[in-house]
Structures are given as C-alpha cells and as structure tokens.
C-alpha atoms as a PDB file:
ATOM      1  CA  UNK A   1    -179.464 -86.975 -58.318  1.00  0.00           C
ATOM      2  CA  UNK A   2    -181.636 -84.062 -56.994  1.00  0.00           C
ATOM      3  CA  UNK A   3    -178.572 -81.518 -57.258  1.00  0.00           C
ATOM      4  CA  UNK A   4    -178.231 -83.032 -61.311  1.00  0.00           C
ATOM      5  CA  UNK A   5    -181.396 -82.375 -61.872  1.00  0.00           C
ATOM      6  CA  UNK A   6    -181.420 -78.796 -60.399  1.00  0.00           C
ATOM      7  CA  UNK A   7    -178.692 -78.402 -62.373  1.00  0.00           C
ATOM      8  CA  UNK A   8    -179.854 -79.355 -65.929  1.00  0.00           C
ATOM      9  CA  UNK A   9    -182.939 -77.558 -65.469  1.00  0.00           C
ATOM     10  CA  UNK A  10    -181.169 -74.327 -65.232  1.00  0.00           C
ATOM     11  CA  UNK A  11    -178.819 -74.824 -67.951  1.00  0.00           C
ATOM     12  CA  UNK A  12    -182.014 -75.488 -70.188  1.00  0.00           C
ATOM     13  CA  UNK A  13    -183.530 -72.629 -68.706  1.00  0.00           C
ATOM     14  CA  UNK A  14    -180.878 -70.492 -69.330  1.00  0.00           C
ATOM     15  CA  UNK A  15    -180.200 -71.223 -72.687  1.00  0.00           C
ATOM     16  CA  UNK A  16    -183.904 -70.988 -73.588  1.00  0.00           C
ATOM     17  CA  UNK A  17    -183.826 -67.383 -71.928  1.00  0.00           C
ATOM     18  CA  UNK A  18    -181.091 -66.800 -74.358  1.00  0.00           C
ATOM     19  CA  UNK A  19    -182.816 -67.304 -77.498  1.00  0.00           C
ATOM     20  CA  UNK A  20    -185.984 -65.183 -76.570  1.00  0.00           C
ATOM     21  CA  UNK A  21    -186.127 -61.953 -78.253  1.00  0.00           C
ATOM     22  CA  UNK A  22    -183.746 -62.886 -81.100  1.00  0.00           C
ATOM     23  CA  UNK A  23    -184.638 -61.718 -84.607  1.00  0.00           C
ATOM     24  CA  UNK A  24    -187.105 -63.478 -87.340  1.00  0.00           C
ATOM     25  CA  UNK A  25    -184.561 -65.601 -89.766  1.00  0.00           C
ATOM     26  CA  UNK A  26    -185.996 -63.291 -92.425  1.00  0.00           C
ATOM     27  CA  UNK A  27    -183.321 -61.087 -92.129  1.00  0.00           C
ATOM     28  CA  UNK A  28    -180.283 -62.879 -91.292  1.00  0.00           C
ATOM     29  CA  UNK A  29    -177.523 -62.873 -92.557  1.00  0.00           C
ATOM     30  CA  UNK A  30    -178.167 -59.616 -95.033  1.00  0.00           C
ATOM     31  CA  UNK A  31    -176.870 -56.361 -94.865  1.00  0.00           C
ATOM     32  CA  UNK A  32    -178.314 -52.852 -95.918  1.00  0.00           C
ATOM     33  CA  UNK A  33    -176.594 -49.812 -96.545  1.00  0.00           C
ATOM     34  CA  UNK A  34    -177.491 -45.927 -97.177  1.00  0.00           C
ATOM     35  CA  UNK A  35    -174.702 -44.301 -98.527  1.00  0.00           C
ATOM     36  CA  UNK A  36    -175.524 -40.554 -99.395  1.00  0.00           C
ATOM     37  CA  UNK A  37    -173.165 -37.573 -99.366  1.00  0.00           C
ATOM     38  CA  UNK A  38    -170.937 -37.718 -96.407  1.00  0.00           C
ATOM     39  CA  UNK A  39    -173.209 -40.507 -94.488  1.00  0.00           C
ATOM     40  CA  UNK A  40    -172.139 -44.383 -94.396  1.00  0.00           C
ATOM     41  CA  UNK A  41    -174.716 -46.068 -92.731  1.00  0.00           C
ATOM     42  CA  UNK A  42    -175.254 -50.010 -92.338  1.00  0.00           C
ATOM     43  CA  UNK A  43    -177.133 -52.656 -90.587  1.00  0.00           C
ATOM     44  CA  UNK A  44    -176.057 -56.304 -90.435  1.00  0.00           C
ATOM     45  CA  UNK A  45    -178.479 -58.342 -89.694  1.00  0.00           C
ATOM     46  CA  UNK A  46    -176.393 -61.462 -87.935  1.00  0.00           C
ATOM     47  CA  UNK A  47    -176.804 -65.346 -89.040  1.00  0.00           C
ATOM     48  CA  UNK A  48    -177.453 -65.302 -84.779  1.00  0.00           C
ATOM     49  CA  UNK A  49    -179.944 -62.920 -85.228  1.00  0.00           C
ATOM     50  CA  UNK A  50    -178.624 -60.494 -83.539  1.00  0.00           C
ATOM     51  CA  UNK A  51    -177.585 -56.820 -85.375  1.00  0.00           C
ATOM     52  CA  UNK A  52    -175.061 -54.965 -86.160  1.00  0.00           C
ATOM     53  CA  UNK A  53    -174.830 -50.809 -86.663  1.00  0.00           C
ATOM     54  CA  UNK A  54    -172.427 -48.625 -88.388  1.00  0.00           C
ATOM     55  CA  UNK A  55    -172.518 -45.119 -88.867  1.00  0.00           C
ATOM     56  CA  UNK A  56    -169.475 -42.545 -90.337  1.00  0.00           C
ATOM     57  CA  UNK A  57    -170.780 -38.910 -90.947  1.00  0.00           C
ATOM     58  CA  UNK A  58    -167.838 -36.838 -92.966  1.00  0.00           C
ATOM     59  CA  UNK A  59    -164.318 -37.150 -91.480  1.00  0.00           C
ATOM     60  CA  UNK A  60    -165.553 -37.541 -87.942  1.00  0.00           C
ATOM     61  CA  UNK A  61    -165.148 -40.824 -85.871  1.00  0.00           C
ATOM     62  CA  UNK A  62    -167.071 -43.420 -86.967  1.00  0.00           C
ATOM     63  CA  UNK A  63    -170.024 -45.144 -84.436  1.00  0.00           C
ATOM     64  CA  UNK A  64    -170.810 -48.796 -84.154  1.00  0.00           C
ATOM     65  CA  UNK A  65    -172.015 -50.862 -82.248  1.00  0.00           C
ATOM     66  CA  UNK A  66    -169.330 -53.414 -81.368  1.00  0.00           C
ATOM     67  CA  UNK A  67    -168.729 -55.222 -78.588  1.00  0.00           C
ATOM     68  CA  UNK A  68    -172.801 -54.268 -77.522  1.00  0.00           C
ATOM     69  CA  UNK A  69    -175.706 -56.885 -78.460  1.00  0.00           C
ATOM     70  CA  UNK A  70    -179.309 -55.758 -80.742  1.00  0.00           C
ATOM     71  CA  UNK A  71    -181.700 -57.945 -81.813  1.00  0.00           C
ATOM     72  CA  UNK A  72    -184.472 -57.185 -83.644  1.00  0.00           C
ATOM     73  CA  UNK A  73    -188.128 -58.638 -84.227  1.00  0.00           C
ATOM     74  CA  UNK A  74    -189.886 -58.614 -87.775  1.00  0.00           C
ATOM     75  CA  UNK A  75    -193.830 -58.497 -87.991  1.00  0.00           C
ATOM     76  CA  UNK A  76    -194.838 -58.537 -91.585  1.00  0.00           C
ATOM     77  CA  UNK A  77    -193.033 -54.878 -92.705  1.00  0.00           C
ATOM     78  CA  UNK A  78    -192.802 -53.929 -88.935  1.00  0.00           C
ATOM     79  CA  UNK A  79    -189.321 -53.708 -87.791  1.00  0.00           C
ATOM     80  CA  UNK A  80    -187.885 -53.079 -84.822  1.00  0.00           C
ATOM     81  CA  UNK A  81    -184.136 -53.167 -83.343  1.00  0.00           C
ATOM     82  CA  UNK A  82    -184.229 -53.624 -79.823  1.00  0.00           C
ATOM     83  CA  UNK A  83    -181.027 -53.038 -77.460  1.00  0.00           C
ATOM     84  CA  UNK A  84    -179.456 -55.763 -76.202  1.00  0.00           C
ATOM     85  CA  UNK A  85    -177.874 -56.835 -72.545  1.00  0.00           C
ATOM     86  CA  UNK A  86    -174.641 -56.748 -73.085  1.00  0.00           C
ATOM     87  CA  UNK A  87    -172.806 -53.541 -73.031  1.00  0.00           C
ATOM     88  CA  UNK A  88    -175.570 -50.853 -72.257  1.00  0.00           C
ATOM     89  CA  UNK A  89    -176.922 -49.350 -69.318  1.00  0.00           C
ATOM     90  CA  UNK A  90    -179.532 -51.289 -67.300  1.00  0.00           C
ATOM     91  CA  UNK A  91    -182.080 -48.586 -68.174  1.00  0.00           C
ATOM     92  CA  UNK A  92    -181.346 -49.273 -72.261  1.00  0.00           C
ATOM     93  CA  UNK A  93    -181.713 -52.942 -71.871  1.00  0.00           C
ATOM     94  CA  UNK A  94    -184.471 -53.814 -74.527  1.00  0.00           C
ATOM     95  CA  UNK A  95    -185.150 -50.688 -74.960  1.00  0.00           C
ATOM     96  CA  UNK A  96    -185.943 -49.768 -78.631  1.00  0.00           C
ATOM     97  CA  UNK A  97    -182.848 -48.949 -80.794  1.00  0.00           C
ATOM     98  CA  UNK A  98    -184.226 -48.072 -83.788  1.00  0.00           C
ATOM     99  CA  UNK A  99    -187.540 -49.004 -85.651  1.00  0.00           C
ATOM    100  CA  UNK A 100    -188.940 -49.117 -89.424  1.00  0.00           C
ATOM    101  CA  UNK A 101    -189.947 -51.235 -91.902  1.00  0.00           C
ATOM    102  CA  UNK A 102    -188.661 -53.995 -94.423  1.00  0.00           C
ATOM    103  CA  UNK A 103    -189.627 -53.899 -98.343  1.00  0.00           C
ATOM    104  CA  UNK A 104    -187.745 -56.680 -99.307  1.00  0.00           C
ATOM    105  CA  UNK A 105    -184.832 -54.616-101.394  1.00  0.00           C
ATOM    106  CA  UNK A 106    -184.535 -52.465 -98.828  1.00  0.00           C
ATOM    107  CA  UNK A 107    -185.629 -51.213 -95.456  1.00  0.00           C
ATOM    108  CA  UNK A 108    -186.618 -47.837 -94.259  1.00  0.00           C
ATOM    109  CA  UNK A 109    -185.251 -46.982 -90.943  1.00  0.00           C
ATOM    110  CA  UNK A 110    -186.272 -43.413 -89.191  1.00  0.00           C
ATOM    111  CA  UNK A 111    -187.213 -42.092 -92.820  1.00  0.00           C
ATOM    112  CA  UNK A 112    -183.605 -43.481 -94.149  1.00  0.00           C
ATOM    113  CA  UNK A 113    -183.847 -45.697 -97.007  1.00  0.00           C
ATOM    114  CA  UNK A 114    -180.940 -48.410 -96.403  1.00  0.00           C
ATOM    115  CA  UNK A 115    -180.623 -50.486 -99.657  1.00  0.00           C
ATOM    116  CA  UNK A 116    -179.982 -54.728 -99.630  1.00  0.00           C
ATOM    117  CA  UNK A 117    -176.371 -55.252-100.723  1.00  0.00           C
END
C-alpha cells in the first residue's frame, strides 16, 4: 500500500509539473501572421498552450520550430514565449524565445507587427 501510494503521488506530481508554465487560454488556439516582402512569419498559439514558430525569408530554407516545445505566459499586453524542454539545449530550457505584446488584432513581436488570421 505504501509503494501505491509513492506511486500515485508522483504521477500527480508529475503531471502537475507538466502544466506549469503553459500559456494563458487567451491565446489559444489563434494564429498571427506578418507577411511582408519576402518574410512569412507565424505564431500558433496551441489549444495545449504551447506555441508554434514559422519563419521563410526569400527562397531560403524555411525555420520552425517542430518537433521543439514553447510556451508562453500573457500578463495584460505583456507577452512572452519562453523555450521549452523538449528539443533544446539544457542552457535554452525556459529561456526567453521571443517577447512582445498582444493588442487583441494583432501582436507585436521584436517591433514585428504579426496580424490575427
């Protein structure tokens, strides 16, 4: 009975540990794109609250962010994209991605303006 209860406590534990640091349901499940000359540029914003980021510049190889978690965290207009654990470095681990702020329409990221689609 003492190994069961060992045993449930860490299972609750871990999936509690899982959910902290997950993004504010504000944004999930939307999507915002900046789309200007050669540049493609989008953040999802997962139902799971976790992110996702794709970038094309021109006719090179595009960048995303498959396959590697970000969250984010919204306070008020503050946002802020945070990398996950899986698939970075230890060093990057919740380390700041990217940060801005959210207007509703549309959020400005690094002095981008990504429009709600």
């Amino acid at each position: 009975m003492k190994c069961f209860f060992s045993v449930l406590c860490a299972v609750v534990m871990l999936s509690a540990c899982e959910k902290i640091g997950r993004g504010d349901s504000a944004l999930n499940g939307m999507t915002f794109v900046r789309n200007e000359y050669s540049i493609i540029e989008r953040y999802e914003f997962q139902d799971d609250g976790n992110v996702y980021h794709y970038t094309r510049v021109g006719d090179s190889a595009p960048f995303d962010t498959e396959g590697c978690a970000l969250y984010y965290t919204l306070d008020g207009e503050s946002l802020v994209i945070y990398h996950g654990v899986k698939g970075w470095k230890k060093e990057v681990r919740n380390t700041v991605y990217s940060s801005g702020t959210y207007h509703g329409d549309y959020i400005m990221i690094e002095g981008n303006k990504f429009s709600r689609q």
